[in-house]
N, C-alpha and C. Protein backbone atom coordinates (compact mmCIF):
# COMPACT_ATOMS: atom_id res chain seq x y z
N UNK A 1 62.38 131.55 26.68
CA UNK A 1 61.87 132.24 25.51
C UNK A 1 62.96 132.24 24.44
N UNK A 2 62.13 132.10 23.16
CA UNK A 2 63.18 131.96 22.29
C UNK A 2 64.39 133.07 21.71
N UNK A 3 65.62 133.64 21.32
CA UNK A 3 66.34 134.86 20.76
C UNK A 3 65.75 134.83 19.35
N UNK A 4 65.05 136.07 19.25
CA UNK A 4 64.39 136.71 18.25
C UNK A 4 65.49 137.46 17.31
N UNK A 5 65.48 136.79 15.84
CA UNK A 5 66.52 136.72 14.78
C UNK A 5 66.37 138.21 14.73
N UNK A 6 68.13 138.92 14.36
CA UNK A 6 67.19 140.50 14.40
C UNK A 6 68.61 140.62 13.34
N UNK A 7 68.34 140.59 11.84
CA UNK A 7 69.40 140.91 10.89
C UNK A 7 69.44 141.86 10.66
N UNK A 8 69.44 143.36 11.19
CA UNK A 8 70.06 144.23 10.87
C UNK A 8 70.46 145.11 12.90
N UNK A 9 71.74 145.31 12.81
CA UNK A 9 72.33 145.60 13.66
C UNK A 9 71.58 147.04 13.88
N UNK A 10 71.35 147.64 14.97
CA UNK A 10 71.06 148.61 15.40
C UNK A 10 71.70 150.06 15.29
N UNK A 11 71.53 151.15 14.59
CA UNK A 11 72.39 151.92 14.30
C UNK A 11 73.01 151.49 12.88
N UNK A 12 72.93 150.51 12.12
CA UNK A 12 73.66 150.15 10.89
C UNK A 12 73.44 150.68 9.57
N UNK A 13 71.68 151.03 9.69
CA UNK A 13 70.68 151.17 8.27
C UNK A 13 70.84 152.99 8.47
N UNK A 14 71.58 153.62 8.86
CA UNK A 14 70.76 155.15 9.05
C UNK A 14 69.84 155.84 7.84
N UNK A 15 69.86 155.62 6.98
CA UNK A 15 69.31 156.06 5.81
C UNK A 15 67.77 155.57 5.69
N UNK A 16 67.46 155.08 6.13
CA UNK A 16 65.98 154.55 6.38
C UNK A 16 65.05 154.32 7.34
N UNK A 17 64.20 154.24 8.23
CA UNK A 17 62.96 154.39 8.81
C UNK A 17 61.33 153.68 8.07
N UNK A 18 60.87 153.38 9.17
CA UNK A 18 59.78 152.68 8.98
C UNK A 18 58.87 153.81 9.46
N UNK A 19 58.03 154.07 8.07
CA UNK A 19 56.80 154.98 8.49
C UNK A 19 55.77 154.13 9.08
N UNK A 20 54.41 155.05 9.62
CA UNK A 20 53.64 154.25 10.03
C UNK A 20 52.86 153.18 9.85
N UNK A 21 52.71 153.10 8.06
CA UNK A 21 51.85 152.15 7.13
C UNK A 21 53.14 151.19 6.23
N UNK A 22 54.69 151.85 6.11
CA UNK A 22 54.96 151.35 5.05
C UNK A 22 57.08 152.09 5.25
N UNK A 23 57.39 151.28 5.04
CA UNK A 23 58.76 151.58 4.88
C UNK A 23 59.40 152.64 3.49
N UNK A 24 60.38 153.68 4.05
CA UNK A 24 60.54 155.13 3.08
C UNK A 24 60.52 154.43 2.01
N UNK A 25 60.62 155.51 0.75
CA UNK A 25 61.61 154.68 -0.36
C UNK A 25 62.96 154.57 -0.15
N UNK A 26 63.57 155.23 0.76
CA UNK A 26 65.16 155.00 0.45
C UNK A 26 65.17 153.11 1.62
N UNK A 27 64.47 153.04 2.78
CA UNK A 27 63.93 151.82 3.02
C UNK A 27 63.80 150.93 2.00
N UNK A 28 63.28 151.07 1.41
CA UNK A 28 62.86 150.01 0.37
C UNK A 28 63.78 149.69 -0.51
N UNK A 29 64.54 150.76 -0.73
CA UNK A 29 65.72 150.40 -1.91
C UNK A 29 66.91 149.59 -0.69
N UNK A 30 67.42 150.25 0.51
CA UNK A 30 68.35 149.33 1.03
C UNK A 30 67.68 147.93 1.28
N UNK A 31 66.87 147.32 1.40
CA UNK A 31 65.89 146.62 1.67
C UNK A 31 66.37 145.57 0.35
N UNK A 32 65.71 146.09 -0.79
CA UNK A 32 66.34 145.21 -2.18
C UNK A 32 67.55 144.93 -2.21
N UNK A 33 68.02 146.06 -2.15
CA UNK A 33 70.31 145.78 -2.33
C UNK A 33 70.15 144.67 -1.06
N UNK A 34 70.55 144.71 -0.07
CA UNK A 34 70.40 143.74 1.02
C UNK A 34 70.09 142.23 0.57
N UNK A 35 68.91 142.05 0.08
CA UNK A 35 67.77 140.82 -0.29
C UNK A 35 68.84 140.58 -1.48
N UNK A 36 69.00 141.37 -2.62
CA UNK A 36 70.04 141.56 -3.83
C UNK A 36 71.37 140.49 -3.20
N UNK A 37 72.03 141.07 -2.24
CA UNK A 37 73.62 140.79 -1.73
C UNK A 37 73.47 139.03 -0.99
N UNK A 38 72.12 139.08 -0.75
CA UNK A 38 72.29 137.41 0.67
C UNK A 38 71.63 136.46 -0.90
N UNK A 39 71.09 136.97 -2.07
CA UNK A 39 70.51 135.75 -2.85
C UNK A 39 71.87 135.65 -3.46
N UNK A 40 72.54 136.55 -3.87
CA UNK A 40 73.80 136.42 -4.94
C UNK A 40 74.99 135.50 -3.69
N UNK A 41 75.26 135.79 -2.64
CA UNK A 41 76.11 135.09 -2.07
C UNK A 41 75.57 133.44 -1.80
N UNK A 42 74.21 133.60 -1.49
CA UNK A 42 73.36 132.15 -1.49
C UNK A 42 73.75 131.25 -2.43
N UNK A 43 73.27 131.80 -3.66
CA UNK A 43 73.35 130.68 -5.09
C UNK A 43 74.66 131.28 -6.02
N UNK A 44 75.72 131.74 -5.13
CA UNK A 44 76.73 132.09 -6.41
C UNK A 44 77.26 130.37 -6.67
N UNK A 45 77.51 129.70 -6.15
CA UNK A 45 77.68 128.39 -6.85
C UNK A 45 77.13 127.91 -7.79
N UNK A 46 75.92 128.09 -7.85
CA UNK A 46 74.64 127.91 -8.93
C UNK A 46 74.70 128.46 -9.77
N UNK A 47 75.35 129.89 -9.75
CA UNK A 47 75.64 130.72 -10.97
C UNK A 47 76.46 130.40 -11.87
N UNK A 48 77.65 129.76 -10.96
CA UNK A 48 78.83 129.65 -11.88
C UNK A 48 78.75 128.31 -12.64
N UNK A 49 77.41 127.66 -12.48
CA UNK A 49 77.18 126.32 -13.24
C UNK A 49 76.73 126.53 -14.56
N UNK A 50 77.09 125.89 -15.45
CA UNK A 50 77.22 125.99 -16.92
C UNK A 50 75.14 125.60 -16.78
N UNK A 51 74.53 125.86 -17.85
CA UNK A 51 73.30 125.94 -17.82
C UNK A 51 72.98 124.23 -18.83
N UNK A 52 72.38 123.70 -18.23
CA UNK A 52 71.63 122.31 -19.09
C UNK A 52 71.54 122.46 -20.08
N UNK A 53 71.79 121.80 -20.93
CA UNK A 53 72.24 121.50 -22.50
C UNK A 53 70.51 122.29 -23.07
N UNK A 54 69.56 121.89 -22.90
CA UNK A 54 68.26 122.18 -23.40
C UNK A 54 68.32 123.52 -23.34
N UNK A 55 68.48 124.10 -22.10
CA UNK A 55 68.42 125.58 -21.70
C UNK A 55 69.21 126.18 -23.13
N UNK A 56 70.79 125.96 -22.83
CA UNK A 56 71.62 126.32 -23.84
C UNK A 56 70.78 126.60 -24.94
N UNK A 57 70.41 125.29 -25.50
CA UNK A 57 69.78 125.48 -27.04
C UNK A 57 69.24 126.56 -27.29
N UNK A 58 67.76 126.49 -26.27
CA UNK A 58 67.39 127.47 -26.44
C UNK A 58 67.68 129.05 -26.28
N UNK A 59 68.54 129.04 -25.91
CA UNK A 59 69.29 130.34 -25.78
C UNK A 59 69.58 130.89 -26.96
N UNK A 60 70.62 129.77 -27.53
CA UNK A 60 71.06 129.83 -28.79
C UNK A 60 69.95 130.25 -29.81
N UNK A 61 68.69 129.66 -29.68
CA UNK A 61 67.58 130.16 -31.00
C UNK A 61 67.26 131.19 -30.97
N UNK A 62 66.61 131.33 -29.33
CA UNK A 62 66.41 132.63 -29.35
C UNK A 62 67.66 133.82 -30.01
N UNK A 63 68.70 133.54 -29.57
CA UNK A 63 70.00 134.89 -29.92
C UNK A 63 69.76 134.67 -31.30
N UNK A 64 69.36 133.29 -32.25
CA UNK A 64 69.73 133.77 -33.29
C UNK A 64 68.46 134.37 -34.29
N UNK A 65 67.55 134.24 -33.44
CA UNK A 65 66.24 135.07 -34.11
C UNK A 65 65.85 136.63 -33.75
N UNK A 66 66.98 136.41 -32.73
CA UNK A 66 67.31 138.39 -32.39
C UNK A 66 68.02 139.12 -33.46
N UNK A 67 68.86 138.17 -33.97
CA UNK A 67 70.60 138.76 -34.83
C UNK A 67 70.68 137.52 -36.22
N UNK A 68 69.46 137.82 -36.79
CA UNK A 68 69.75 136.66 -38.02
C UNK A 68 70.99 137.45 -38.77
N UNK A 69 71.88 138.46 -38.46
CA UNK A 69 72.65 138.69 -39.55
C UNK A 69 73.98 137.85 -38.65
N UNK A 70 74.09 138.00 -38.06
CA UNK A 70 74.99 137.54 -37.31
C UNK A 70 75.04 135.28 -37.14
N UNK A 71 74.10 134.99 -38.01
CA UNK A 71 74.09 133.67 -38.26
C UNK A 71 74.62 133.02 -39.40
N UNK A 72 74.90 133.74 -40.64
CA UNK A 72 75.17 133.89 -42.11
C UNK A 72 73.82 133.70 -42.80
N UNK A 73 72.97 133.77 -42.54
CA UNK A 73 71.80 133.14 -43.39
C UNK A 73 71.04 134.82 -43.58
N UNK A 74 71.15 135.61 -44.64
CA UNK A 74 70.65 136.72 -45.03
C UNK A 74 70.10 136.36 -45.58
């Protein structure tokens, strides 16, 4: 039989419990931070990659149709 993946250590979470229909809210919030901590360590390489020239651009239009004063064109 196969070892059944079990990512959270026993005794580790105390702050949370699984009700009968639905996990607490304080569940749910360690739950996000958790999911939060394994995507950011996943794709931090990905993060630190400069963004595709197109992307950029558009970045750039958008910021400057947020802050036309900040473009010189009043």
């Amino acid at each position: 039989m196969p070892k059944r993946h079990q990512p959270y250590a026993a005794g580790s979470h105390r702050g949370w419990s699984v009700g009968s229909n639905s996990l607490t809210a304080a569940g749910q919030s360690e739950i996000l931070k958790d999911l939060g901590r394994q995507l950011q360590q996943r794709y931090q390489t990905v993060l630190k990659e400069p963004a595709p020239d197109r992307i950029r651009q558009l970045l750039e239009r958008l910021d400057r149709t947020r802050h036309p004063e900040e473009d010189g064109n009043l």
